[in-house]
N, C-alpha and C. Protein backbone atom coordinates (compact mmCIF):
# COMPACT_ATOMS: atom_id res chain seq x y z
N UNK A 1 -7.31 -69.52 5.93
CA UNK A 1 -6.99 -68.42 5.07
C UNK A 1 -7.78 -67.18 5.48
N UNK A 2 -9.09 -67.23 6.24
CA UNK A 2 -9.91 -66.47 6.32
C UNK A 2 -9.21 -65.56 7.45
N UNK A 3 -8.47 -66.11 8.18
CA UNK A 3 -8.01 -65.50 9.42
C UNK A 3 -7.07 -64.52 9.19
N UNK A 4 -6.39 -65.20 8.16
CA UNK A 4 -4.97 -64.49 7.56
C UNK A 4 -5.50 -63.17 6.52
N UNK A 5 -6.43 -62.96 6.25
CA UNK A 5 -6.93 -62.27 6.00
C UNK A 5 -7.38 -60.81 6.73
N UNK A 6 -8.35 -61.46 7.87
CA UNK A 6 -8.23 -60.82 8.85
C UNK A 6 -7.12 -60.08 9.50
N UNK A 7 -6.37 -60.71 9.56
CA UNK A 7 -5.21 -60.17 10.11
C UNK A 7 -4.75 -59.10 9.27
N UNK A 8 -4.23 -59.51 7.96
CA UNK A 8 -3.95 -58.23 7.26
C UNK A 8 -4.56 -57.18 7.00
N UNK A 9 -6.05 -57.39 7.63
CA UNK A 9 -7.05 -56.08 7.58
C UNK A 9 -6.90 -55.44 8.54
N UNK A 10 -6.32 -55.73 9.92
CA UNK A 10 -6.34 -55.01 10.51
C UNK A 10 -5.15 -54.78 10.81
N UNK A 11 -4.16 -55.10 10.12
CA UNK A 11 -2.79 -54.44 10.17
C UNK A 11 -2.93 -53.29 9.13
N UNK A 12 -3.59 -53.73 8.34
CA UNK A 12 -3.52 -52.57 7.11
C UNK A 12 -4.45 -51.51 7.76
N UNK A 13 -5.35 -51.53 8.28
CA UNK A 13 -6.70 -50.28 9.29
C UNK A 13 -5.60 -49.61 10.25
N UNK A 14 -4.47 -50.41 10.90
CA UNK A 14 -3.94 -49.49 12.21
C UNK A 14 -2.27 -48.92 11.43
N UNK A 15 -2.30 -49.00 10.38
CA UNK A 15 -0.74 -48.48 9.51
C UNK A 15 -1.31 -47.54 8.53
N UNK A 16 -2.32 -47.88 8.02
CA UNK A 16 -2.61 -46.98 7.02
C UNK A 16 -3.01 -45.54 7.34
N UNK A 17 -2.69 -44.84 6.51
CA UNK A 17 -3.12 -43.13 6.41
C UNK A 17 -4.14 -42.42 5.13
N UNK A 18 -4.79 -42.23 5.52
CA UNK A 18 -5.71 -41.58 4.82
C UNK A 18 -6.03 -40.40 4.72
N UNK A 19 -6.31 -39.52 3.43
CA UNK A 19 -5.71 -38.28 3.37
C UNK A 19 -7.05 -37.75 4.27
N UNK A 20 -6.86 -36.43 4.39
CA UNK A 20 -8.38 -35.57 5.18
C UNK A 20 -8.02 -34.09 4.22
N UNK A 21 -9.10 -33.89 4.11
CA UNK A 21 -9.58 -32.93 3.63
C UNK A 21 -9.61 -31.49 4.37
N UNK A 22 -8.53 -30.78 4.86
CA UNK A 22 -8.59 -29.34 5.09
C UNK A 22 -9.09 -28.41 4.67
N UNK A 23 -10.14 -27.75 5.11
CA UNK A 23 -10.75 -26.47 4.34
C UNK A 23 -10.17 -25.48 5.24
N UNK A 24 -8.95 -24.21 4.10
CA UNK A 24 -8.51 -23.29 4.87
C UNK A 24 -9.35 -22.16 4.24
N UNK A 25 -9.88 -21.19 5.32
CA UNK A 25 -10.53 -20.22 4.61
C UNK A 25 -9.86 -19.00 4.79
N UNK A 26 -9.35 -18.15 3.51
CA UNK A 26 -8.33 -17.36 3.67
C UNK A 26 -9.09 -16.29 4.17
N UNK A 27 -8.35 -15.14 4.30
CA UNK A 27 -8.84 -14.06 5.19
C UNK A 27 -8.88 -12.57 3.78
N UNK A 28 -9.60 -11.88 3.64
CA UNK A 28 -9.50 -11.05 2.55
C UNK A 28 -8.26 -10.06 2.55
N UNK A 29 -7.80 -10.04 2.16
CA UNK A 29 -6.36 -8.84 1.84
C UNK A 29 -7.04 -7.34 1.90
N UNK A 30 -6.65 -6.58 2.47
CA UNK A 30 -7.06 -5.11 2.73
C UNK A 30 -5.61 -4.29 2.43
N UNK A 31 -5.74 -3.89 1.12
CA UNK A 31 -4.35 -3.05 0.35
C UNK A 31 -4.84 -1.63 0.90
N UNK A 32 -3.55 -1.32 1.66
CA UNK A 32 -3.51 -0.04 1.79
C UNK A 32 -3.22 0.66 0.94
N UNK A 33 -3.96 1.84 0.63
CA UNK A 33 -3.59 2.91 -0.32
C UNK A 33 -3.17 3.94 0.43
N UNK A 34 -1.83 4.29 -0.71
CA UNK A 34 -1.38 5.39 0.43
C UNK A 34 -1.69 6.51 0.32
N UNK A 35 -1.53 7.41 1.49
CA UNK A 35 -1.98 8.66 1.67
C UNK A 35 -1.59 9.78 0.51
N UNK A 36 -2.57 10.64 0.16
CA UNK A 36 -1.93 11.47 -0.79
C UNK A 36 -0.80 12.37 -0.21
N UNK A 37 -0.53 12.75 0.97
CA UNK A 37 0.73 13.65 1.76
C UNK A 37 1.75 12.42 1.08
N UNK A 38 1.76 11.31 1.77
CA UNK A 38 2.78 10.70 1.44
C UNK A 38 3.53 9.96 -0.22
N UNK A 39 2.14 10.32 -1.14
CA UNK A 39 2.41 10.21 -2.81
C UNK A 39 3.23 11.76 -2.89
N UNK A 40 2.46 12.85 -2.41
CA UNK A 40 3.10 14.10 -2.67
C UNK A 40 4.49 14.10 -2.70
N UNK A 41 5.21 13.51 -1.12
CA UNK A 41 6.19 13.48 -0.38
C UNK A 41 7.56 13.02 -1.09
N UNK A 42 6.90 12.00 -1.94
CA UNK A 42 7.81 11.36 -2.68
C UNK A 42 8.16 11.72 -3.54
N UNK A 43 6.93 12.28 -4.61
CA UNK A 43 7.13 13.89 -5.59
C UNK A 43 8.40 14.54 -5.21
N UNK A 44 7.90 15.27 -4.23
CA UNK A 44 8.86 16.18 -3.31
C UNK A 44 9.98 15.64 -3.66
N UNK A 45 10.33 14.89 -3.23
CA UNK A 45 12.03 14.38 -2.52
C UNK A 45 12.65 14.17 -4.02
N UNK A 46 11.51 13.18 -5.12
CA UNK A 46 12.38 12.93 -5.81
C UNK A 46 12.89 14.66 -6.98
N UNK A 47 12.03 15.27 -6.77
CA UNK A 47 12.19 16.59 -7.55
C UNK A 47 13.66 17.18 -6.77
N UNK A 48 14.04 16.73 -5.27
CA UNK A 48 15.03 17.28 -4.69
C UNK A 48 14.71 18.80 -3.46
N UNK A 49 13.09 18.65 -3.35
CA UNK A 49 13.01 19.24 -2.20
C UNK A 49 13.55 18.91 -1.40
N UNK A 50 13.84 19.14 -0.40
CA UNK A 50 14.45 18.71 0.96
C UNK A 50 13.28 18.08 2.23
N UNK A 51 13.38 17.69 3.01
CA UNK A 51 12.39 17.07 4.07
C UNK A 51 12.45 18.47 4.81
N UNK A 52 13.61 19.35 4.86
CA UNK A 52 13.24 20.06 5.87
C UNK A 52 12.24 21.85 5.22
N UNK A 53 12.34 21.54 4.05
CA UNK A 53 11.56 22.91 3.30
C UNK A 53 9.87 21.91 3.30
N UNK A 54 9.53 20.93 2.91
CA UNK A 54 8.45 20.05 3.09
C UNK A 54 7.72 20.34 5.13
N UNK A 55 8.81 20.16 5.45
CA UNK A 55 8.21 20.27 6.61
C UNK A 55 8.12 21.63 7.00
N UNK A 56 8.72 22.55 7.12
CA UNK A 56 8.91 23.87 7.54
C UNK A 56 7.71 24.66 6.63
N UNK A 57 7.65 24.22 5.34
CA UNK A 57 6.06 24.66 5.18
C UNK A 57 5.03 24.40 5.19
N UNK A 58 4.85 23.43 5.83
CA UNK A 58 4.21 22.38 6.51
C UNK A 58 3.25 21.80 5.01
N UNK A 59 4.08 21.64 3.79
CA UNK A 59 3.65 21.82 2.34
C UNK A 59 2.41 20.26 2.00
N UNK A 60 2.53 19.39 2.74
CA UNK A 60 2.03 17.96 2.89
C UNK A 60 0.43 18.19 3.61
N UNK A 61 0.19 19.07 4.37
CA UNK A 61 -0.91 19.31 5.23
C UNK A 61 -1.48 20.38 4.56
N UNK A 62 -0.85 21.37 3.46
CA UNK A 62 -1.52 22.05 3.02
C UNK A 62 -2.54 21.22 1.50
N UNK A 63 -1.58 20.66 1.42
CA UNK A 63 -2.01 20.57 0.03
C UNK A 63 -2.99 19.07 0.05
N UNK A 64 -3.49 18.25 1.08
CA UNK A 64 -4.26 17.25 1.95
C UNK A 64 -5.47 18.49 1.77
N UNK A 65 -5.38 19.08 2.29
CA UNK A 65 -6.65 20.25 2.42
C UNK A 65 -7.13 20.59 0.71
N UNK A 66 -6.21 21.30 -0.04
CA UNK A 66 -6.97 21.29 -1.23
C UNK A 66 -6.82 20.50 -1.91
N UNK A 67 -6.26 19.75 -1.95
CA UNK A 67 -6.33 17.79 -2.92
C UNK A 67 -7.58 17.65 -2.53
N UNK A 68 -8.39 17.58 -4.13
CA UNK A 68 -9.76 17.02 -4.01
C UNK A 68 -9.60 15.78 -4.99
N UNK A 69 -9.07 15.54 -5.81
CA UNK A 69 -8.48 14.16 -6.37
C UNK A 69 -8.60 12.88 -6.15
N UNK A 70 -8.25 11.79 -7.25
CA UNK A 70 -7.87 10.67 -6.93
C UNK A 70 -6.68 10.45 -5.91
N UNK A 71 -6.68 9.34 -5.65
CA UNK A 71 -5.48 8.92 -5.10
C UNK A 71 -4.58 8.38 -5.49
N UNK A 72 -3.56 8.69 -6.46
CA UNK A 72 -2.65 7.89 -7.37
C UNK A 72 -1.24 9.26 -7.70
N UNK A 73 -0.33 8.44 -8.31
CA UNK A 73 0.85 9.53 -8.12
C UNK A 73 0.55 10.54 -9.81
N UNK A 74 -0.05 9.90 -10.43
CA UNK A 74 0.02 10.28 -11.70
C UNK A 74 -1.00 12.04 -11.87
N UNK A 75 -2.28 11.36 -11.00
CA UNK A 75 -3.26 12.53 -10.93
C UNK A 75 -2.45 13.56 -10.00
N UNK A 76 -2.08 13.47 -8.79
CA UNK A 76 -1.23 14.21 -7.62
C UNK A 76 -0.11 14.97 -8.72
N UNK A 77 0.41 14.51 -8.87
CA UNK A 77 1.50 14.93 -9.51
C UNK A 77 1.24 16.01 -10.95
N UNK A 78 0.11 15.85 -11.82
CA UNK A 78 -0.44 16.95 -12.90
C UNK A 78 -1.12 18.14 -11.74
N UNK A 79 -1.48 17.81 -10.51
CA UNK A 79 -1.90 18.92 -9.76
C UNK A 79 -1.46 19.94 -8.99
N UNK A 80 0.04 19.22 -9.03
CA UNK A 80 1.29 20.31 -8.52
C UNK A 80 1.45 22.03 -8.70
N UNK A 81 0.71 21.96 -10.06
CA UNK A 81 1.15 23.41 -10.36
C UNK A 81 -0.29 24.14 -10.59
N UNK A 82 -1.29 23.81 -10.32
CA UNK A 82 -2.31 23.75 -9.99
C UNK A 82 -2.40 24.67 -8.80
N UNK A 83 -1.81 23.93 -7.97
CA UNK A 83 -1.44 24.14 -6.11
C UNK A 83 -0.88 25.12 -5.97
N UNK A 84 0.44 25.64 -6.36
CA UNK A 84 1.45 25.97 -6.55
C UNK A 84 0.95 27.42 -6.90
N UNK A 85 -0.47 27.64 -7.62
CA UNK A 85 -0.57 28.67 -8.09
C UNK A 85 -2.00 28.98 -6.97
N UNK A 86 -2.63 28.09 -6.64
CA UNK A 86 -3.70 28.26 -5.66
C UNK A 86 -3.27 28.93 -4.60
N UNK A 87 -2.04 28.17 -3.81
CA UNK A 87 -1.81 28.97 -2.39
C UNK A 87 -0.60 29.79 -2.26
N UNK A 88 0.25 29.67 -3.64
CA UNK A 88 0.95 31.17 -3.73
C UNK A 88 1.92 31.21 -2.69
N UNK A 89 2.63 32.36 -2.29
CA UNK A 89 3.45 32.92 -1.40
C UNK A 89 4.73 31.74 -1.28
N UNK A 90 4.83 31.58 0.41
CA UNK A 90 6.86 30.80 -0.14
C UNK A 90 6.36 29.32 -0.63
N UNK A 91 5.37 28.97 -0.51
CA UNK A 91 5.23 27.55 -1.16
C UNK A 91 5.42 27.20 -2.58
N UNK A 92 4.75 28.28 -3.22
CA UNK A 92 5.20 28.22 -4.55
C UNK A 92 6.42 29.05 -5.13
N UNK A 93 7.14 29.62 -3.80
CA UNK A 93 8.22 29.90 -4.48
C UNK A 93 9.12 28.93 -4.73
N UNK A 94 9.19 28.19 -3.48
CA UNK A 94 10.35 27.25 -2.87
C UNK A 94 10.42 26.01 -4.23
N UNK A 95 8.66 25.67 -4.61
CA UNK A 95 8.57 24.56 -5.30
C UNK A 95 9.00 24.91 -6.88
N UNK A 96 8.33 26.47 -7.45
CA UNK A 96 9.07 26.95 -8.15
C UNK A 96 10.41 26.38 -8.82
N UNK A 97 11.18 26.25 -7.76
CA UNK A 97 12.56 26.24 -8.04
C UNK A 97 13.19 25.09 -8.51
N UNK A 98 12.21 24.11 -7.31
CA UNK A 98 12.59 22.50 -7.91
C UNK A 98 11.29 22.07 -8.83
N UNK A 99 10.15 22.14 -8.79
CA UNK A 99 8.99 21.81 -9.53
C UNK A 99 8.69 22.37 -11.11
């Protein structure tokens, strides 16, 4: 009996599976925040500026320069007219119209 024993021990040692223990170590997530030109941008478009009055006054690079702000659409967006009155001439006309 002792043998038969044996035997099933080592049928059961070369069939069997045994779990293992994986340690995955994740990697930290780095959320981009987006650029304030490109929160502006979206402002823009959805007010119905055009891409090509945005670009032609080159209105995204100006307003990067005096954006001293958070970075979020809510703050950007109360600072519009802010801007609008800071740098004057066709920028605040153009926005004027749609802003």
């Amino acid at each position: 009996m002792n043998w038969l024993k044996s035997l099933w021990d080592k049928l059961v040692n070369k069939t069997s599976t045994s779990p293992t223990l994986v340690v995955v170590e994740e990697e930290p997530v780095e959320y981009k925040e987006e650029s304030v030109g490109r929160i502006l941008e979206q402002i823009l478009l959805e007010a119905g500026v055009s891409e090509h009055i945005i670009s032609k006054l080159d209105i995204l690079a100006v307003f990067e320069q005096w954006y001293q702000g958070p970075n979020n659409e809510e703050e950007i967006r109360d600072s519009i007219q802010s801007f609008k009155e800071a740098v004057g001439g066709s920028i605040n006309a153009k926005l004027n119209r749609k802003i």
